[in-house]
Protein backbone atom coordinates (compact mmCIF):
# COMPACT_ATOMS: atom_id res chain seq x y z
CA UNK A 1 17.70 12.48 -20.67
CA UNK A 2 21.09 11.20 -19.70
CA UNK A 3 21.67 7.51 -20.93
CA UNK A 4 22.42 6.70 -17.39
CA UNK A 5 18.89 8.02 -16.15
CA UNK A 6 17.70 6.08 -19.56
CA UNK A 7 18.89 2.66 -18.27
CA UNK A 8 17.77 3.35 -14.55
CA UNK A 9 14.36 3.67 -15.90
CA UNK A 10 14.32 0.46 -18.41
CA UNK A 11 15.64 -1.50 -15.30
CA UNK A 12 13.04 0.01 -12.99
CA UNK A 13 10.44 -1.01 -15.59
CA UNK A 14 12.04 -4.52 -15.73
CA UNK A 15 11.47 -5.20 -11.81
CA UNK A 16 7.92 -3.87 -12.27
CA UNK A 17 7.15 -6.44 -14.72
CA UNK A 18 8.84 -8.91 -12.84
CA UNK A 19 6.44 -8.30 -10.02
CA UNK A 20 3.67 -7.86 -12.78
CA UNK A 21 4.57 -11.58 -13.52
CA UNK A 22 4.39 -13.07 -9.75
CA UNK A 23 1.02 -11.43 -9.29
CA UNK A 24 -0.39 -13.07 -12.45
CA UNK A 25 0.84 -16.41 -11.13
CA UNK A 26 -0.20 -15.90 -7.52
CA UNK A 27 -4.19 -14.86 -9.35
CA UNK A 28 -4.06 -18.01 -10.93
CA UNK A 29 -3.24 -19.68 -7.58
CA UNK A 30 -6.06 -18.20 -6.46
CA UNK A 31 -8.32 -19.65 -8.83
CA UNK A 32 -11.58 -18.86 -9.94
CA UNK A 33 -11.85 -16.34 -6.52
CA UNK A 34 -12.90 -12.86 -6.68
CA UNK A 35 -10.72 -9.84 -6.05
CA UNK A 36 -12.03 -9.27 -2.06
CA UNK A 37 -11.89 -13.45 -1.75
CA UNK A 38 -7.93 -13.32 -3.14
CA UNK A 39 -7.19 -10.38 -0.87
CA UNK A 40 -8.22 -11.91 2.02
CA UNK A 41 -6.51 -15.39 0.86
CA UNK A 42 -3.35 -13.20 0.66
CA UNK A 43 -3.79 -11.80 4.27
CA UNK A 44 -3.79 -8.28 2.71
CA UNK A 45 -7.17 -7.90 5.03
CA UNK A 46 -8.57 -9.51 8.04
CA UNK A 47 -11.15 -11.96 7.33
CA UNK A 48 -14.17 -9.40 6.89
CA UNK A 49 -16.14 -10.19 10.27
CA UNK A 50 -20.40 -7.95 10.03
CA UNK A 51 -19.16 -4.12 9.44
CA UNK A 52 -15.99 -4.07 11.37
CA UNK A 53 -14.35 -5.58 8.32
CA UNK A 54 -13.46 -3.88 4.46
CA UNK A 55 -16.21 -4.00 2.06
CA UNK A 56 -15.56 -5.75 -1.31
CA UNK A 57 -12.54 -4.40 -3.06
CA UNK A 58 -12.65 -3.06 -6.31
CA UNK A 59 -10.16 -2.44 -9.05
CA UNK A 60 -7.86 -0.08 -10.21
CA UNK A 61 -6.97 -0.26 -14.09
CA UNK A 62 -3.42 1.26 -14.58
CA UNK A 63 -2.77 1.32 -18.54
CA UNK A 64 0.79 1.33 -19.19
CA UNK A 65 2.89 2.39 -21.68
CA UNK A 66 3.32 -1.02 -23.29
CA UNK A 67 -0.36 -1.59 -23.58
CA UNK A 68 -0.43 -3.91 -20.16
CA UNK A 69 -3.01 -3.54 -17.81
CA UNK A 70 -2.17 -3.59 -14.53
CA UNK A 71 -4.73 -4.64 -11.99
CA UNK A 72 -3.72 -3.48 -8.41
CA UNK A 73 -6.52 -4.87 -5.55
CA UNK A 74 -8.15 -2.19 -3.79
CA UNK A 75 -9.58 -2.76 -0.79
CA UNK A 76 -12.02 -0.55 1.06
CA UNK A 77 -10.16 0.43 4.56
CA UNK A 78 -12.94 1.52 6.58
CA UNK A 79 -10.68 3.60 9.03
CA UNK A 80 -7.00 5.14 8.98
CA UNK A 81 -6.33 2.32 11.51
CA UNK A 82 -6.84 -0.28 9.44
CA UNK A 83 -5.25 1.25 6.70
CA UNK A 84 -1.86 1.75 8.74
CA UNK A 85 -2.16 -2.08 10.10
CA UNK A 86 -2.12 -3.45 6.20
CA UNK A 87 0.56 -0.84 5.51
CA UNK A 88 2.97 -2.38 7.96
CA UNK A 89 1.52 -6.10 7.59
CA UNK A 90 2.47 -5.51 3.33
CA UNK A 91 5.88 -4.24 5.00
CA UNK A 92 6.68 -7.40 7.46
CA UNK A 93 5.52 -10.38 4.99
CA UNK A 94 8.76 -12.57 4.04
CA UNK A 95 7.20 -12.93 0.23
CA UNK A 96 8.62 -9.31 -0.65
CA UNK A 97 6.77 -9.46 -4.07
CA UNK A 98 3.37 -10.00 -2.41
CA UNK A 99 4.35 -7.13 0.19
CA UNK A 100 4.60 -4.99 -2.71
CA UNK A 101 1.37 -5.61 -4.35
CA UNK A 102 -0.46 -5.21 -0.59
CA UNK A 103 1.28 -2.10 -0.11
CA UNK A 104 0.14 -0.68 -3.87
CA UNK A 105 -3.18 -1.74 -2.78
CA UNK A 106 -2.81 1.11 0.44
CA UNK A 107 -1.69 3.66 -2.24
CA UNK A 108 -3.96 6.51 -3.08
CA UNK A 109 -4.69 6.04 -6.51
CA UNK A 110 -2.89 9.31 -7.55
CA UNK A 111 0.44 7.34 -6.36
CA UNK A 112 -0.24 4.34 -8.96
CA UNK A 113 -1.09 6.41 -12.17
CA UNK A 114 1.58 5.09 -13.72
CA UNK A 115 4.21 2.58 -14.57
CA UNK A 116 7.21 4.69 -13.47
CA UNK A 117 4.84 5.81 -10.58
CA UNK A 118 4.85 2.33 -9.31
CA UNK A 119 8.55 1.84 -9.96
CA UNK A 120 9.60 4.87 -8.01
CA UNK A 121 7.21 4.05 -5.25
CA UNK A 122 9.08 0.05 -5.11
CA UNK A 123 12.29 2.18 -5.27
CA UNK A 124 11.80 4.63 -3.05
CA UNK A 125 8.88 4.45 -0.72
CA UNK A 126 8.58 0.57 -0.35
CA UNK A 127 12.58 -0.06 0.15
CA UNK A 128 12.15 2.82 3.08
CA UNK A 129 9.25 1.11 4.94
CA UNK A 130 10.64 -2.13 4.31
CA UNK A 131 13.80 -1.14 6.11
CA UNK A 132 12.45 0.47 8.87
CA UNK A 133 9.05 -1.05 9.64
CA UNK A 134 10.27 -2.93 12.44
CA UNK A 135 11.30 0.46 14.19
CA UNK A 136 7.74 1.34 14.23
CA UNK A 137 6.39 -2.12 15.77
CA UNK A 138 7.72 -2.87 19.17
CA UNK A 139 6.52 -6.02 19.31
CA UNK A 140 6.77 -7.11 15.02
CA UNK A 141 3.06 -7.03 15.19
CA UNK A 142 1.78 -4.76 12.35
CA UNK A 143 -1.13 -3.27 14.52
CA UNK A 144 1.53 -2.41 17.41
CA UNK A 145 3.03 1.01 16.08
CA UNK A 146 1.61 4.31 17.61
CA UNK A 147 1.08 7.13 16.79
CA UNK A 148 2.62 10.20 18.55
CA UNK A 149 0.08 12.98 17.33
CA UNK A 150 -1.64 13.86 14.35
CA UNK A 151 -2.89 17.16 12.71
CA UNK A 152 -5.74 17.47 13.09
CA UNK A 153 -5.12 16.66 17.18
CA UNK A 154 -8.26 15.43 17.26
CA UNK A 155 -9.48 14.21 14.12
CA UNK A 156 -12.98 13.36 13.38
CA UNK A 157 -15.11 11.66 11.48
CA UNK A 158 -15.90 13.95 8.62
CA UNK A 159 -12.32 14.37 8.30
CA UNK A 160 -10.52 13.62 4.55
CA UNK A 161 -7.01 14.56 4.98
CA UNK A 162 -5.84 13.29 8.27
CA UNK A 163 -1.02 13.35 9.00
CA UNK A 164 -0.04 10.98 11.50
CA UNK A 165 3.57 10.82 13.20
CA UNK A 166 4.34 7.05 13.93
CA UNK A 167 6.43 7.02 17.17
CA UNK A 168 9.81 5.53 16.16
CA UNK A 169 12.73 3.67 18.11
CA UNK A 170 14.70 6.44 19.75
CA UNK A 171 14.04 9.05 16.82
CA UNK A 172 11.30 11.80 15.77
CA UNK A 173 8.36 10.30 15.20
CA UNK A 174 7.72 9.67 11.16
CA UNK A 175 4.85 11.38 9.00
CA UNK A 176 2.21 9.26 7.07
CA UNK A 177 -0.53 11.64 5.11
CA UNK A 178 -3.91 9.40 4.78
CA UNK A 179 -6.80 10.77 2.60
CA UNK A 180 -10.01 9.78 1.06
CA UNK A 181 -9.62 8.95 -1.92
CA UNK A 182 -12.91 9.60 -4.57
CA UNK A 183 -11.72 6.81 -7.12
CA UNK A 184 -11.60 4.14 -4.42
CA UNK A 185 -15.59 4.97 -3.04
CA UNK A 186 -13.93 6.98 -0.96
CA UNK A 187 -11.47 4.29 1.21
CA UNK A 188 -8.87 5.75 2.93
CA UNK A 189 -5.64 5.75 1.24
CA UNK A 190 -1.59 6.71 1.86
CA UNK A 191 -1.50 9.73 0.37
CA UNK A 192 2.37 10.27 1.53
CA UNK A 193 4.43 8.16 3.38
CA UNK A 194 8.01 8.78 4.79
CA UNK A 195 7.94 5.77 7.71
């Protein structure tokens, strides 16, 4: 490894613990709450309202190199919809370090295996959709994007693997793969995500 790739990496790893940090703090914020009562508290979820809203979240344990565990929320998103709307909600928030943890909590777990998974995702991925998520909401409200087509046309709702193309200000529309994901009971998840 080149020592310039070397010292990319250590300061990736730096702003993921920085975020690692702010998370703690906003937890202890939070108090003695439970995961699904801090996600909500964060507006990571709509207040869950009977069965239209998510289900309890549960946790995903990401051990990382330097013996930290990582907790990043995982909510159950009952539909692709809802998924997309938290995507772009994590994307609009002013508090960019609590955007970040909301949109690792839309991740497919496959996505947050690691600690240089989650940096390249913050580097990459989340930069991206920060940038551009107001080209995908007419009106700055996270649930007004659309969605051009998807393949399947017509998906259903045994479906598991579903690509959407988000309509975009005077451009092609941009592809966002959702899929079930088995670790998460199943939730929907971003699988890939080039908004």
């Amino acid at each position: 490894m080149s020592d310039e790739l070397i010292t990319l990496v250590r300061e990736l790893h730096e702003k993921v613990d920085r975020i690692i940090a702010r998370l703690e703090t906003l937890e202890g914020d939070a108090g003695s709450a439970q995961p699904s009562e801090r996600l909500e508290r964060l507006e990571l979820l709509p207040a869950a309202s009977g069965d239209a809203g998510p289900a309890p979240a549960s946790m995903n344990r990401t051990a990382f190199d330097e013996g930290i565990d990582f907790e990043i929320p995982r909510a159950r998103f009952a539909s692709p919809r809802e998924l997309l709307v938290a995507l772009f909600r994590a994307a609009t928030l002013d508090d960019e370090p609590l955007g970040f943890a909301m949109f690792l909590a839309c991740q497919h777990t496959e996505n947050t295996e690691s600690k240089l998974a989650v940096a390249q995702l913050r580097s990459f991925n989340w930069k991206q959709l920060r940038k551009n998520a107001p080209l995908y909401l007419p009106t700055g409200a996270p649930d007004s994007f659309r969605v051009a087509h998807s393949e399947p046309a017509q998906p259903t709702e045994s479906e598991r693997k579903i690509k959407y193309f988000i309509e975009r200000d005077q451009r092609n529309p941009a592809p966002v793969t959702v899929t079930r994901d088995p670790a998460a009971d199943d939730s929907w998840r971003v699988i890939f995500c080039s908004l």
